[in-house]
C-alpha atoms as a PDB file:
ATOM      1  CA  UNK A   1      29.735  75.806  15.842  1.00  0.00           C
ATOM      2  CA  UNK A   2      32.847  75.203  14.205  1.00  0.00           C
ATOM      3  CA  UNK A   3      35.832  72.249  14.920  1.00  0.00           C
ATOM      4  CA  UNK A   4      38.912  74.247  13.906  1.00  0.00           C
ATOM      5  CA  UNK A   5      42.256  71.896  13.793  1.00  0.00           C
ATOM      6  CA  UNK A   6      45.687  74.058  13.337  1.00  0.00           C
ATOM      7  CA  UNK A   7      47.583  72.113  11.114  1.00  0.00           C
ATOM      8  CA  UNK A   8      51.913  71.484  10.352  1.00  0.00           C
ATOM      9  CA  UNK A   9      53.186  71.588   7.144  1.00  0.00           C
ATOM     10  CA  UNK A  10      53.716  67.990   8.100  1.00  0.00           C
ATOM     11  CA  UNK A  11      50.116  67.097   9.071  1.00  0.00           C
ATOM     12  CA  UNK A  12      48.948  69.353   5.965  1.00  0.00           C
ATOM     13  CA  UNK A  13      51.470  67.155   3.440  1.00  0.00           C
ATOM     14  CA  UNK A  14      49.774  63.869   5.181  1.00  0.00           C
ATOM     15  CA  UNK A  15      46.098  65.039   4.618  1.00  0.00           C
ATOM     16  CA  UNK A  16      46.240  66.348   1.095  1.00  0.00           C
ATOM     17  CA  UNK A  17      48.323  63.020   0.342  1.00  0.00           C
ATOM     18  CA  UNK A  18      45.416  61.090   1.591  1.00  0.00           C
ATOM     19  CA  UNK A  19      42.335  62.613  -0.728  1.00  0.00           C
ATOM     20  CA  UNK A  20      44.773  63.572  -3.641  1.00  0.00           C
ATOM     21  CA  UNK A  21      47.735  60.792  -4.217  1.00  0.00           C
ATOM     22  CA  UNK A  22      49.664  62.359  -7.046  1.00  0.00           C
ATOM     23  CA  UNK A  23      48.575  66.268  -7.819  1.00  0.00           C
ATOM     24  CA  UNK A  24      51.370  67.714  -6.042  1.00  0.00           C
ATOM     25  CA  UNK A  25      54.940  67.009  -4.804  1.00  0.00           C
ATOM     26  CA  UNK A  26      55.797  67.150  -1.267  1.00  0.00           C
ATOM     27  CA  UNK A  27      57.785  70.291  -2.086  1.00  0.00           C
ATOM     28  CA  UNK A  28      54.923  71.901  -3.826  1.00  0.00           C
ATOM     29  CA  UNK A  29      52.854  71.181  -1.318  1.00  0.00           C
ATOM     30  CA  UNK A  30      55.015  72.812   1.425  1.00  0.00           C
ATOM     31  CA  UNK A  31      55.219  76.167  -0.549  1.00  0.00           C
ATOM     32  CA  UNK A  32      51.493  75.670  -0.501  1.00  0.00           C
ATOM     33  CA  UNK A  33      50.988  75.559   2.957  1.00  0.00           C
ATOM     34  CA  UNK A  34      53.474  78.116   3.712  1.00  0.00           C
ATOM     35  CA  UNK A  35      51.829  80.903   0.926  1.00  0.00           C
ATOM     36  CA  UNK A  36      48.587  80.244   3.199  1.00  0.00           C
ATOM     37  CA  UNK A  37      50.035  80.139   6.541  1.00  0.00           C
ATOM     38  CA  UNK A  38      51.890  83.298   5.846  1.00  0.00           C
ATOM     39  CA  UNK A  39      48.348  84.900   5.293  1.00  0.00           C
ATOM     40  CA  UNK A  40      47.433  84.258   8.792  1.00  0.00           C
ATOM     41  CA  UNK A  41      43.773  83.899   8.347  1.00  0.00           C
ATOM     42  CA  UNK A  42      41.836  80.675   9.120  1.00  0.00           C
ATOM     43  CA  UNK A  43      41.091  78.882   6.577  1.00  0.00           C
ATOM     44  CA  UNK A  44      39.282  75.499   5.641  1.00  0.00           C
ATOM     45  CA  UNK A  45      41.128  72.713   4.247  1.00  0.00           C
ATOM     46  CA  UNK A  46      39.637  72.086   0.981  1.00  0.00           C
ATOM     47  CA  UNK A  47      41.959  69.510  -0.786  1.00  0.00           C
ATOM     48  CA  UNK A  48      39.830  70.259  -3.964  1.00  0.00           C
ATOM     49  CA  UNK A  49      39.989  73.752  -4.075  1.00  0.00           C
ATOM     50  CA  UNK A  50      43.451  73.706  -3.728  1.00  0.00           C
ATOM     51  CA  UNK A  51      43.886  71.725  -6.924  1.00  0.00           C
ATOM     52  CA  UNK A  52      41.604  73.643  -8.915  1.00  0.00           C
ATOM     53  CA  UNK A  53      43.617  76.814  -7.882  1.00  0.00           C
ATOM     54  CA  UNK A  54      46.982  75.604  -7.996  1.00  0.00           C
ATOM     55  CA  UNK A  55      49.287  73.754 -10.621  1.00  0.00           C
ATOM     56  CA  UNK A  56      52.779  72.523 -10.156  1.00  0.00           C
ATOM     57  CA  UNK A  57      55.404  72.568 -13.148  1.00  0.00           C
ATOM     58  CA  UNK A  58      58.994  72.485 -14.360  1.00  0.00           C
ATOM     59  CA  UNK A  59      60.449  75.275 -15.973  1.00  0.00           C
ATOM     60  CA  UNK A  60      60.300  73.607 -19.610  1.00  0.00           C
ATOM     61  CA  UNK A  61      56.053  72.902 -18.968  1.00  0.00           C
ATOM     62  CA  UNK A  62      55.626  76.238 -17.231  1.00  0.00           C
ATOM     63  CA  UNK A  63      57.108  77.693 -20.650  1.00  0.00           C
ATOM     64  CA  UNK A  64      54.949  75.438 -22.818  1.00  0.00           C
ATOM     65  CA  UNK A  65      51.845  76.671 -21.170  1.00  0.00           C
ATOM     66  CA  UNK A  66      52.503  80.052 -20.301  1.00  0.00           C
ATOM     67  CA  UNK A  67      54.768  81.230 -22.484  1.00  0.00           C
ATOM     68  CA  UNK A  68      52.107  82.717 -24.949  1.00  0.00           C
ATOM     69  CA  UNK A  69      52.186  85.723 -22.582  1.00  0.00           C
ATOM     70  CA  UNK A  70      55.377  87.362 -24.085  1.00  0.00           C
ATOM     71  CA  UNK A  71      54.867  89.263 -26.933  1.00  0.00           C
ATOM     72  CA  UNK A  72      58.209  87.654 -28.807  1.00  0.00           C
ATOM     73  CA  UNK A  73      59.230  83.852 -28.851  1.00  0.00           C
ATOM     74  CA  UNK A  74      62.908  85.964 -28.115  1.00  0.00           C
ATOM     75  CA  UNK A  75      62.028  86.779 -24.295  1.00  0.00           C
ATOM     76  CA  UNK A  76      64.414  85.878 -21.113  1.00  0.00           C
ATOM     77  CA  UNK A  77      63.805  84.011 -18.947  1.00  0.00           C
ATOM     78  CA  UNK A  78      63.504  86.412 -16.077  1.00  0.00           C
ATOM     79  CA  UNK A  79      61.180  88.399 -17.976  1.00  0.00           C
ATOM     80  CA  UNK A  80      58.933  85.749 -18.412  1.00  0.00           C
ATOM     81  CA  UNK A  81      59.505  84.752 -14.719  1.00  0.00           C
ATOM     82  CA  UNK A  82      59.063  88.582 -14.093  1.00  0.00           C
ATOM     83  CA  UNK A  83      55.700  88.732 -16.083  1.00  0.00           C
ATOM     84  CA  UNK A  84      53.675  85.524 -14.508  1.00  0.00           C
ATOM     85  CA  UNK A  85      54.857  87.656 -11.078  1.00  0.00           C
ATOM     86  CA  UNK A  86      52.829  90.589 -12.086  1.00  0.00           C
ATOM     87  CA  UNK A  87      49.878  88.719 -13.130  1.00  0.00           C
ATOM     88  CA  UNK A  88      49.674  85.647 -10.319  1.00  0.00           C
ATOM     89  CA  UNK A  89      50.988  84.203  -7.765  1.00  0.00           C
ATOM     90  CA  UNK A  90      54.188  82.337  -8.230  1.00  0.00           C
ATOM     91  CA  UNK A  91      55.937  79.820  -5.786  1.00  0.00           C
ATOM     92  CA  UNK A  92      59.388  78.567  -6.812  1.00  0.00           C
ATOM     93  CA  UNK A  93      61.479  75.354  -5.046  1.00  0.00           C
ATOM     94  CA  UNK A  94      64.010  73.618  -5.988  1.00  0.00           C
ATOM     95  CA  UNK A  95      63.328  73.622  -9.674  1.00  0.00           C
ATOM     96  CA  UNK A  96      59.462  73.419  -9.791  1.00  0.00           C
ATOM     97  CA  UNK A  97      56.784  76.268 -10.652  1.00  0.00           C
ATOM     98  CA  UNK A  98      53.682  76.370  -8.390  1.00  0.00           C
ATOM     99  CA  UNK A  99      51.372  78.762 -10.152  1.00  0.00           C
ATOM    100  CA  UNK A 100      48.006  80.132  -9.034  1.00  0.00           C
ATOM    101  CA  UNK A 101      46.351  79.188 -12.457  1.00  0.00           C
ATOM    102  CA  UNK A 102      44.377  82.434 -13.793  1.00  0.00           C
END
């Protein structure tokens, strides 16, 4: 048998904040919750997993780290946006990155 709590964005925030003090922001986290509520499946709430999936960054360390990608240091920016898109998953909010690492 299995105890199965719904949770808010709110009461997800609080939890993860609780195991994991600093990986996220509170804005990253609710883009979080809302890719995998939009999924509508039920899923467990594995702090860990979550932080071994997901990284949060500004634009200027999202470049840094990802920018390889592009096959000329000359590249927009929306292409680069553009490109992650087609090869992860990509949450934006008020000037932070949330990337499904891959």
């Amino acid at each position: 048998m299995a105890i199965v709590e719904k949770m808010t964005e709110e009461l997800f925030i609080k939890r993860f904040k609780e195991v994991r003090t600093s990986q996220f922001s509170d804005a990253a986290l609710s883009e979080i919750f809302n890719y995998y509520n939009d999924l509508e499946e039920n899923l467990e709430f594995d702090p860990v997993a979550i932080c071994c999936e997901w990284t949060e960054y500004s634009y200027g360390d999202l470049k840094n780290e990802y920018g390889w990608i592009m096959d000329s240091e000359e590249f927009e920016d929306i292409d680069f946006i553009d490109e992650l898109r087609d090869r992860t998953v990509l949450l934006e909010r008020a000037g932070i990155f949330i990337i499904m690492d891959f």
